[in-house]
N, C-alpha and C. Protein backbone atom coordinates (compact mmCIF):
# COMPACT_ATOMS: atom_id res chain seq x y z
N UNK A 1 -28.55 8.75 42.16
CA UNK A 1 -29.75 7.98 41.90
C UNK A 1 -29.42 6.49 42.06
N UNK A 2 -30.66 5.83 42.60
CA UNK A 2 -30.07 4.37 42.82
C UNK A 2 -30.34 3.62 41.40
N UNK A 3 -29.41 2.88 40.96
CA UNK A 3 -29.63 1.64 39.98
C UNK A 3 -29.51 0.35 40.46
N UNK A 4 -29.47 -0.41 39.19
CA UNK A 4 -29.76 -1.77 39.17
C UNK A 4 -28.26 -1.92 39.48
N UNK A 5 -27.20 -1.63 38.81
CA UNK A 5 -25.75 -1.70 38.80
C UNK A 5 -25.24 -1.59 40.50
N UNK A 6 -25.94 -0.71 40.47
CA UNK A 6 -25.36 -0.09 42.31
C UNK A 6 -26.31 -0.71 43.45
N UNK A 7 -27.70 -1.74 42.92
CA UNK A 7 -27.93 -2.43 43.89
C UNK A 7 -26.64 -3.83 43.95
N UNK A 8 -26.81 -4.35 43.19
CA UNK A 8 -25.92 -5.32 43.00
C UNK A 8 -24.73 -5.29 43.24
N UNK A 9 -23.96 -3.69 42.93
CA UNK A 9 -23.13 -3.34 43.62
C UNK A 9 -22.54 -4.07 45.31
N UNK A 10 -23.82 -3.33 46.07
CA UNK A 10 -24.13 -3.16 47.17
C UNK A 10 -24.37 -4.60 47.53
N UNK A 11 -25.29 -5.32 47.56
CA UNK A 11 -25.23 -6.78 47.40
C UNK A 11 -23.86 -7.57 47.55
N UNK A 12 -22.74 -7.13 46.32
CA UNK A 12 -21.77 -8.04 47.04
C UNK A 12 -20.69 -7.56 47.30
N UNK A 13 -20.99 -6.08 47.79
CA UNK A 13 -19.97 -6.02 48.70
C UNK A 13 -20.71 -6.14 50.46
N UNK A 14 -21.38 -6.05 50.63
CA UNK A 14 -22.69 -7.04 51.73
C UNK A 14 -21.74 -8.26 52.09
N UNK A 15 -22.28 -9.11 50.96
CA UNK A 15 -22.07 -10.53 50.69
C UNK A 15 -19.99 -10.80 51.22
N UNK A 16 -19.56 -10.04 51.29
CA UNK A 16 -18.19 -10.21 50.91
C UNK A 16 -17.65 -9.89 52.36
N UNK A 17 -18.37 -8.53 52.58
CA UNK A 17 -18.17 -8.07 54.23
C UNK A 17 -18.29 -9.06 55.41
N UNK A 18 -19.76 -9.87 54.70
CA UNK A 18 -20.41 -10.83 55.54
C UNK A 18 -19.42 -12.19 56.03
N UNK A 19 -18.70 -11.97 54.68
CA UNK A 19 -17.85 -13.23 54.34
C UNK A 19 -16.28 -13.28 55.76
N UNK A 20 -15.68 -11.70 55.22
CA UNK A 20 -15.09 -11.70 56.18
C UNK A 20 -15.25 -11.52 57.59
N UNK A 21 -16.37 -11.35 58.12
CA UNK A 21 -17.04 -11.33 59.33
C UNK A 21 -16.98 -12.69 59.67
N UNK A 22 -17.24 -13.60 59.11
CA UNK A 22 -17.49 -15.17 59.14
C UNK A 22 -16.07 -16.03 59.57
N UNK A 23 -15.04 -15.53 58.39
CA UNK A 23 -13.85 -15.93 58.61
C UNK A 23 -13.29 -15.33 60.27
N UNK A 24 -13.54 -14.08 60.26
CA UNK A 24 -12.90 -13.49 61.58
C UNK A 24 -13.47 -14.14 62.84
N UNK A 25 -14.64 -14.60 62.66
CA UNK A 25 -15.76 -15.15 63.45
C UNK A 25 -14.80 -16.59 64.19
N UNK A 26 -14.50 -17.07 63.33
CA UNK A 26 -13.67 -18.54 63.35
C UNK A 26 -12.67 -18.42 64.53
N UNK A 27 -11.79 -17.50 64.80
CA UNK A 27 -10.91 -17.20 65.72
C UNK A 27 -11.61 -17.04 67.49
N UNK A 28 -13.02 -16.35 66.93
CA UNK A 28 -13.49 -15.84 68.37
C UNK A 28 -14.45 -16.86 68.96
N UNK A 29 -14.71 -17.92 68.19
CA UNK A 29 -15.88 -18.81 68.80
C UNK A 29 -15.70 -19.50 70.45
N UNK A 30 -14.74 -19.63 70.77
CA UNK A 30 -14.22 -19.67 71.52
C UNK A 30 -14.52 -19.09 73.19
N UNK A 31 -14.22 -18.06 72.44
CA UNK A 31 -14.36 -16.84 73.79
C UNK A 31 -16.04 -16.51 73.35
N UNK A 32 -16.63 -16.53 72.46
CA UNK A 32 -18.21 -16.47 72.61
C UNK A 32 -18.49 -17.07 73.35
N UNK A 33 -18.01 -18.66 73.02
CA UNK A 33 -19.26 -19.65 73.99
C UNK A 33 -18.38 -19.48 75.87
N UNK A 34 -17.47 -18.96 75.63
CA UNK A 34 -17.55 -18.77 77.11
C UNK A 34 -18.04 -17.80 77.53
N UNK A 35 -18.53 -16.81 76.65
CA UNK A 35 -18.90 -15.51 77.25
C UNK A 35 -20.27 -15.77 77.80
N UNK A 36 -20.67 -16.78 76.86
CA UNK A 36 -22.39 -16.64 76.51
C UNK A 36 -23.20 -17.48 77.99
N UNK A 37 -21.61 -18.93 77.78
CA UNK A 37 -22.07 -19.62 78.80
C UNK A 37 -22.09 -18.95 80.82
N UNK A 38 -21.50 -17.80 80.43
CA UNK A 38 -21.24 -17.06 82.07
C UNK A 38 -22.51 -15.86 81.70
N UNK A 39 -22.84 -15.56 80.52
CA UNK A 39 -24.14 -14.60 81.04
C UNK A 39 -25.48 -15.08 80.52
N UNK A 40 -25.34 -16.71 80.20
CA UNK A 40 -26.81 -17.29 79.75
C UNK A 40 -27.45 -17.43 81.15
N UNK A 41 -28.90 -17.23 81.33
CA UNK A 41 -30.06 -17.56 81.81
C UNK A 41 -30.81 -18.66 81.45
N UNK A 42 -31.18 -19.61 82.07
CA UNK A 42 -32.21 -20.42 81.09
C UNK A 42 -31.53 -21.55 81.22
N UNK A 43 -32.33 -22.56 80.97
CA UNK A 43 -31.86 -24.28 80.80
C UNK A 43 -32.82 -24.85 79.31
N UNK A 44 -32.37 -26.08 79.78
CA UNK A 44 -32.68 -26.83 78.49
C UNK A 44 -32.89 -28.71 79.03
N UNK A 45 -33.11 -29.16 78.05
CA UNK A 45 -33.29 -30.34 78.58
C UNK A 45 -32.02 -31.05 79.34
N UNK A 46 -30.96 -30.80 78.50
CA UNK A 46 -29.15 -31.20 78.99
C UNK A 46 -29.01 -29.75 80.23
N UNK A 47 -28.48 -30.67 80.88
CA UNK A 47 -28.04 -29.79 82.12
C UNK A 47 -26.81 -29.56 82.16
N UNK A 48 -25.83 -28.87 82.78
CA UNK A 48 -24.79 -28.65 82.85
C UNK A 48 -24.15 -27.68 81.51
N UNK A 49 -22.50 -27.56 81.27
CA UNK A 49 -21.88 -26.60 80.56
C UNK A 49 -22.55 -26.57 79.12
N UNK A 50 -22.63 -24.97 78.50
CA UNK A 50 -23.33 -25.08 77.44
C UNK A 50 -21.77 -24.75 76.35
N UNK A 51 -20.57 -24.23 77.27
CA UNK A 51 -19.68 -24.15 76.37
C UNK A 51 -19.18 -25.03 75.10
N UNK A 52 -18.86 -25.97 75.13
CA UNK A 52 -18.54 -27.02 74.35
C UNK A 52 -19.60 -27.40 73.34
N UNK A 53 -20.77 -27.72 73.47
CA UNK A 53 -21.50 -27.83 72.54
C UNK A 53 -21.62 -26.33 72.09
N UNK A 54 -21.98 -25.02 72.41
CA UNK A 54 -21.84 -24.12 71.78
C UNK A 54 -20.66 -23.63 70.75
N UNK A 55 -19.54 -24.09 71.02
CA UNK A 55 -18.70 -24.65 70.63
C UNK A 55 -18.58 -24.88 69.13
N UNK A 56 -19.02 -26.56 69.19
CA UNK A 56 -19.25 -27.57 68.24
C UNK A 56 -20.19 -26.45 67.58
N UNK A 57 -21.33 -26.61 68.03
CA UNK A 57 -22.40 -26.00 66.71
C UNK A 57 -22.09 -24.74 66.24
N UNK A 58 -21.48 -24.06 66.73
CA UNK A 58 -21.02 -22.67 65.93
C UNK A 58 -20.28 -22.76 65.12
N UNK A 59 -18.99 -23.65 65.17
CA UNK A 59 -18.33 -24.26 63.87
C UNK A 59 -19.34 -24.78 62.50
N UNK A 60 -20.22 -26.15 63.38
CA UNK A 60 -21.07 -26.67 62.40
C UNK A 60 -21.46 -25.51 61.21
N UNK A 61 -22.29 -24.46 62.16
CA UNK A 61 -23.26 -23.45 61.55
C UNK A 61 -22.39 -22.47 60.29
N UNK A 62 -21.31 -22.21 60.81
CA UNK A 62 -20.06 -21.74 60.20
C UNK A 62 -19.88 -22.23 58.92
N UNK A 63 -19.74 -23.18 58.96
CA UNK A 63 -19.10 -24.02 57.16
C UNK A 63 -20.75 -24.18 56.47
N UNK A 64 -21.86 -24.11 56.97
CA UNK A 64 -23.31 -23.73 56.29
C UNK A 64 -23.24 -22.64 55.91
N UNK A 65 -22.58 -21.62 56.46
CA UNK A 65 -22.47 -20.24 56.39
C UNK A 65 -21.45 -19.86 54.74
N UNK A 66 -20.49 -20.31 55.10
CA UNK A 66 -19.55 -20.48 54.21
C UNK A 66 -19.96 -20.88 52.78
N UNK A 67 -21.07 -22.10 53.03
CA UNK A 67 -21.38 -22.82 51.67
C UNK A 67 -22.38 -22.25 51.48
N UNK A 68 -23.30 -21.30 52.32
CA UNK A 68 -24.57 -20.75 51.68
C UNK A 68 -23.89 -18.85 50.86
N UNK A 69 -22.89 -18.60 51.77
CA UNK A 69 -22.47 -17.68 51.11
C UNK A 69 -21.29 -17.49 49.47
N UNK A 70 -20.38 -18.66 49.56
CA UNK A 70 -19.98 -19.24 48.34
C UNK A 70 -21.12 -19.20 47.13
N UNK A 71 -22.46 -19.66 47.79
CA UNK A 71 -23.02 -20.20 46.43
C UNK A 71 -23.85 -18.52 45.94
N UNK A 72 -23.90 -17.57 47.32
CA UNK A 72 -24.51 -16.18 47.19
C UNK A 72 -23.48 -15.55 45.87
N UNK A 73 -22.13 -15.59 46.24
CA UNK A 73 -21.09 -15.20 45.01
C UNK A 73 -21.45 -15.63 44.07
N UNK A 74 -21.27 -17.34 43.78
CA UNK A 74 -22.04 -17.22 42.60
C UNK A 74 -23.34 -16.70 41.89
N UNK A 75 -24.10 -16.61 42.67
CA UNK A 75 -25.33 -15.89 42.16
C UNK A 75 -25.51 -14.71 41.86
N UNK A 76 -24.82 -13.92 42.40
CA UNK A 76 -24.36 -12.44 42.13
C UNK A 76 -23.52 -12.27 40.82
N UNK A 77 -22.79 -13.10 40.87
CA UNK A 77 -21.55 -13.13 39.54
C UNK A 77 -22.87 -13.74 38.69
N UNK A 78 -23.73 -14.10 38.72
CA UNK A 78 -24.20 -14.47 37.50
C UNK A 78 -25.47 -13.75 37.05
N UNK A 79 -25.93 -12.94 38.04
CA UNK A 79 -26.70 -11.59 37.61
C UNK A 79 -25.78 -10.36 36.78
N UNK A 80 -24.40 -10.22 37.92
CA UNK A 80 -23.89 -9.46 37.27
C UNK A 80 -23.52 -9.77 35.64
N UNK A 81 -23.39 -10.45 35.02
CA UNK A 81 -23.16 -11.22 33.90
C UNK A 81 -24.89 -11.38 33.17
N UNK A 82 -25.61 -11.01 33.28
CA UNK A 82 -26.68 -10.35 33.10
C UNK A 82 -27.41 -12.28 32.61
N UNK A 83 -26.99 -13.38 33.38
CA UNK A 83 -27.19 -14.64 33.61
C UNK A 83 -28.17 -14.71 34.90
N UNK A 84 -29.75 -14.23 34.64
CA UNK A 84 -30.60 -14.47 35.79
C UNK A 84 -31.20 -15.77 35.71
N UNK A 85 -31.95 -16.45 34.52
CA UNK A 85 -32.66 -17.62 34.34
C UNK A 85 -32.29 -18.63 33.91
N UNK A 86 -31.05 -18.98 34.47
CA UNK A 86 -30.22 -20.33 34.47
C UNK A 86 -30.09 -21.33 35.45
N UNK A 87 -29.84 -22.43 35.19
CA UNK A 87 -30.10 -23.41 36.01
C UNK A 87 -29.02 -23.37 36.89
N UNK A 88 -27.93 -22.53 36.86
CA UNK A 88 -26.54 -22.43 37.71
C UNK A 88 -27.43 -22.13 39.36
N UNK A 89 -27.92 -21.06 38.87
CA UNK A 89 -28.90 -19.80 39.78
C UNK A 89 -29.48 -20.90 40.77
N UNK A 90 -30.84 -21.77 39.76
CA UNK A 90 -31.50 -22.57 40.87
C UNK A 90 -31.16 -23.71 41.78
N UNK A 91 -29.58 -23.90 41.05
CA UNK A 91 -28.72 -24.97 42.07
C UNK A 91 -28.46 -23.99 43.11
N UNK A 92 -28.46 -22.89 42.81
CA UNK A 92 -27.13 -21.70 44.04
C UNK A 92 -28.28 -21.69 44.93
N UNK A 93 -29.91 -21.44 44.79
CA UNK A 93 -30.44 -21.32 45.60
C UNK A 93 -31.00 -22.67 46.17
N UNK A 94 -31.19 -23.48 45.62
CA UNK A 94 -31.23 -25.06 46.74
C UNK A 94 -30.19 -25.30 47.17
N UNK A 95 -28.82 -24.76 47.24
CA UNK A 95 -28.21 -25.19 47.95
C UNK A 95 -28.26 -24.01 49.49
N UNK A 96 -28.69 -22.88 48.85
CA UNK A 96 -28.36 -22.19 50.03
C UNK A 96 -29.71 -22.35 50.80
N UNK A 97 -30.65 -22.83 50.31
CA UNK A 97 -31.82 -23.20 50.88
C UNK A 97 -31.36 -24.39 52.43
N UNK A 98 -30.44 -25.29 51.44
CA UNK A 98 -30.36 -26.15 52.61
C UNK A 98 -29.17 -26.13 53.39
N UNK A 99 -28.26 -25.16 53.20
CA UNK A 99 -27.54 -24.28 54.43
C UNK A 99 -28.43 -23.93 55.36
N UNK A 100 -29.18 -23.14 54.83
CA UNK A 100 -29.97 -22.44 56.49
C UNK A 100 -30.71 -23.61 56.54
N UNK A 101 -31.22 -24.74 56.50
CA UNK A 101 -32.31 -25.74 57.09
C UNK A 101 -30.77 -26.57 57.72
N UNK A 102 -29.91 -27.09 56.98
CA UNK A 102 -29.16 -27.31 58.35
C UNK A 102 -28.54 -26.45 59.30
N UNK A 103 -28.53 -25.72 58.82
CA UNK A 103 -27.83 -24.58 60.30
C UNK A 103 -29.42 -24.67 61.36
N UNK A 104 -29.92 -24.52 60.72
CA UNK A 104 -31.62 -25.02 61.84
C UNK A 104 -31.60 -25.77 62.42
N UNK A 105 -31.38 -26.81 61.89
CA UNK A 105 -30.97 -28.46 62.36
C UNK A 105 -30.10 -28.68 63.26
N UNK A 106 -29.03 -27.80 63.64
CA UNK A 106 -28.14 -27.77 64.68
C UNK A 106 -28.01 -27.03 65.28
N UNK A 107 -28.66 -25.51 65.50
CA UNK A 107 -29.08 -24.71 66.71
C UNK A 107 -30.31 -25.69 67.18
N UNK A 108 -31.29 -26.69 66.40
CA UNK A 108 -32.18 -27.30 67.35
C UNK A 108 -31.38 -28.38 68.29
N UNK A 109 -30.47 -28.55 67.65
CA UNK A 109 -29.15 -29.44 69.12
C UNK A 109 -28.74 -28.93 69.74
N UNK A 110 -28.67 -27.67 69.59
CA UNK A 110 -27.70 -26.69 70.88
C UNK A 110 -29.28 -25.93 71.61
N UNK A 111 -30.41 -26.03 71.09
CA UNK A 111 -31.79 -25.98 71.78
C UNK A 111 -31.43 -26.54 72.67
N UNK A 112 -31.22 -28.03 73.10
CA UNK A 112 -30.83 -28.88 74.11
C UNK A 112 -30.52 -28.16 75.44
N UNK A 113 -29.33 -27.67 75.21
CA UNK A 113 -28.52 -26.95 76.53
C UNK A 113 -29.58 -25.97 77.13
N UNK A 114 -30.36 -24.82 75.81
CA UNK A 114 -30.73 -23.53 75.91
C UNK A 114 -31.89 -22.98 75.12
N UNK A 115 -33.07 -23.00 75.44
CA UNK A 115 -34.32 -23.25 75.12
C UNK A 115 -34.23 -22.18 74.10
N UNK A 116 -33.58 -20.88 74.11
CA UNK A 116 -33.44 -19.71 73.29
C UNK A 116 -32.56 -19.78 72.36
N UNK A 117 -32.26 -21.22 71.92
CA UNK A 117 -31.31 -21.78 71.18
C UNK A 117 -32.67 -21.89 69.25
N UNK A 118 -33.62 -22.24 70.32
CA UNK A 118 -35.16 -22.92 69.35
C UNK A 118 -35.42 -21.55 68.03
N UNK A 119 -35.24 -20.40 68.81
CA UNK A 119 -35.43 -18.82 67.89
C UNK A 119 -34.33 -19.14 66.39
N UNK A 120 -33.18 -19.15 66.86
CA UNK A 120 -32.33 -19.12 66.03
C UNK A 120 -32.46 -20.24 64.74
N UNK A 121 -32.79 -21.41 65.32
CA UNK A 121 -33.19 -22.47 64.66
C UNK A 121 -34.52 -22.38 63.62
N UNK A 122 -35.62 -21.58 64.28
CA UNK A 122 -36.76 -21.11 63.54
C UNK A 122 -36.22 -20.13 62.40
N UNK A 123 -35.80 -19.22 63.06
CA UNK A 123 -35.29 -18.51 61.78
C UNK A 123 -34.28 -18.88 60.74
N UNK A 124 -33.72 -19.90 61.28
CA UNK A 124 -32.61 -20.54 60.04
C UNK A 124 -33.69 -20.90 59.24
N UNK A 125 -34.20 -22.37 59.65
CA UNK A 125 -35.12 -23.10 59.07
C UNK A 125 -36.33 -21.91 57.96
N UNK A 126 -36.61 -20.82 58.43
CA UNK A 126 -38.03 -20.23 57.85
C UNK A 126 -37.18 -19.42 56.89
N UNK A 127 -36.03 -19.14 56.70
CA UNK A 127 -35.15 -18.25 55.43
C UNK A 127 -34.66 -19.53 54.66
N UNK A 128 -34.67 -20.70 55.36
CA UNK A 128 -34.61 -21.97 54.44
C UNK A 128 -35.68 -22.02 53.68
N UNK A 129 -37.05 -21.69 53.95
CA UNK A 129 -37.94 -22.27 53.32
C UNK A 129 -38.00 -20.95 52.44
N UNK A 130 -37.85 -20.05 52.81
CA UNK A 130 -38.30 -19.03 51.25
C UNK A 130 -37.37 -18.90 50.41
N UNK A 131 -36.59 -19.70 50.96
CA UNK A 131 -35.30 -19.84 49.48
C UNK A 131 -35.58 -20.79 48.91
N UNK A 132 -36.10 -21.73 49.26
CA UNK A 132 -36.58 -22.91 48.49
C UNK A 132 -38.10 -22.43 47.72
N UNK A 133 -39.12 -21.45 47.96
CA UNK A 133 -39.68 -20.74 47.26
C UNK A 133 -39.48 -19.76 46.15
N UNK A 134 -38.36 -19.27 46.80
CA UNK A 134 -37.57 -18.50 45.31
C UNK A 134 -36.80 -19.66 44.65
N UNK A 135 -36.53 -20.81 44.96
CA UNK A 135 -36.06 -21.79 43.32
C UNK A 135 -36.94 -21.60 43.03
N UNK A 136 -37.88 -22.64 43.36
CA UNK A 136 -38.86 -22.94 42.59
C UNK A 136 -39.62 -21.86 41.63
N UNK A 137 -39.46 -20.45 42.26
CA UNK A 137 -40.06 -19.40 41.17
C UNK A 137 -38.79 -19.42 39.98
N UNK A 138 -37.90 -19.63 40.18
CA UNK A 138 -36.68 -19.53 39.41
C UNK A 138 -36.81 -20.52 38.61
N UNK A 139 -37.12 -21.74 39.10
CA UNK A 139 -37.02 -23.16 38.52
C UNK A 139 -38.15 -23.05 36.89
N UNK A 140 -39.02 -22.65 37.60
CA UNK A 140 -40.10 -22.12 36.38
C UNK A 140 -40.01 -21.18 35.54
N UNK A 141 -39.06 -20.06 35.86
CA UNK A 141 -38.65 -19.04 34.89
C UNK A 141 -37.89 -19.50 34.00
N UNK A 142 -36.86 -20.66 34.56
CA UNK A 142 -35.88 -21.12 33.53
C UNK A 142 -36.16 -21.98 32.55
N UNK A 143 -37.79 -22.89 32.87
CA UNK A 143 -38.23 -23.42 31.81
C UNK A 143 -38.90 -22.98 30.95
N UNK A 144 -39.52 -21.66 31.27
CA UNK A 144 -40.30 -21.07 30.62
C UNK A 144 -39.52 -20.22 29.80
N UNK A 145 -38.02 -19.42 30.31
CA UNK A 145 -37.29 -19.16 29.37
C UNK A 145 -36.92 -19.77 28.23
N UNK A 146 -36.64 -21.28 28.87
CA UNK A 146 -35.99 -22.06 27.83
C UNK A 146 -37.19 -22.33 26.71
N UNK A 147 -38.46 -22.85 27.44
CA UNK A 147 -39.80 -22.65 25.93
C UNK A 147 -39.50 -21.73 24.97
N UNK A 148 -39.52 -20.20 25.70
CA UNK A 148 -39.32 -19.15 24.60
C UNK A 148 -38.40 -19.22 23.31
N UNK A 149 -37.19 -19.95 24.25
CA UNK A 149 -35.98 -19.34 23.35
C UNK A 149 -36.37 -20.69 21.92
N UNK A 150 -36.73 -21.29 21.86
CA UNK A 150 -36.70 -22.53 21.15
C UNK A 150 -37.95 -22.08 20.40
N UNK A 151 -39.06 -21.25 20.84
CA UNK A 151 -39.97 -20.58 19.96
C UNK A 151 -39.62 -19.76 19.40
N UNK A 152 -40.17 -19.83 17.71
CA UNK A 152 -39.56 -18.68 16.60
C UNK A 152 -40.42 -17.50 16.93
C-alpha cells in the first residue's frame, strides 16, 4: 500500500538519483555540445559554432541545478522531520524558484545560437513561476500557523 512515508521515501531517493545524474552530467558536457552541435538543425540570431556557448550555458544551468536541488534536500529533510510550515521550507522554495528562472535566463542566451533553445527556457522559467506560487501558499500557511500557535 502506498504511504505518506514511502512517498517521501521515493521523493528523495528521485531527488538524490537526480543529483547524481547532474554530477555525472559534468564530465559529459563536452561531448554533448559536440554531439548536439553536428546533429542540430536550425539557426538563431548568432551564426556560426553552437559548441562553446552550449558549453558555457550547460555549466551555467548545472550549478542552478545543483542549488535548486541542495535546497530540494533540504525540504525533504524537513518534511521528513514532520517540519512542513516553516520558514526554512519557504526560503528552500524561493530559492529554487529562482534556480529555474535563471536557468531560463540562460537557455534564453543559448536561444541565440538555436531558436529551440527558447522551449527549454519557457519551461525553466514556467516551473519557476509555480514554485514561486507554492511559497507563497507556504508563506501564508506559516503565518497562519504561527497565529494559531500563539492562540490559546
Amino acid at each position: 500500500m502506498w504511504s505518506k512515508t514511502r512517498s517521501l521515501a521515493l521523493s528523495r531517493i528521485l531527488v538524490t538519483a537526480f543529483s547524481a545524474m547532474i554530477f555525472m552530467m559534468t564530465f559529459f558536457v563536452p561531448f554533448f555540445a559536440e554531439w548536439y552541435e553536428g546533429a542540430s538543425l536550425g539557426n538563431g540570431l548568432i551564426k556560426g559554432s553552437v559548441k562553446v556557448p552550449t558549453i558555457v550555458i550547460l555549466y551555467i544551468s548545472e550549478a542552478f541545478a545543483v542549488w535548486a536541488l541542495a535546497e530540494l534536500h533540504i525540504l525533504l529533510h524537513n518534511i521528513s522531520k514532520d517540519n512542513v510550515f516553516v520558514s526554512r521550507n519557504v526560503k528552500s522554495l524561493r530559492s529554487i524558484s529562482w534556480a529555474c528562472i535563471f536557468a531560463g535566463a540562460a537557455f534564453c542566451v543559448l536561444a541565440l545560437w538555436r531558436y529551440l533553445f527558447f522551449l527549454a527556457a519557457v519551461a525553466a522559467v514556467m516551473i519557476g513561476l509555480i514554485m514561486r506560487v507554492l511559497k507563497n501558499v507556504f508563506e501564508q500557511a506559516v503565518e497562519i500557523k504561527s497565529e494559531n500557535d500563539f492562540t490559546i
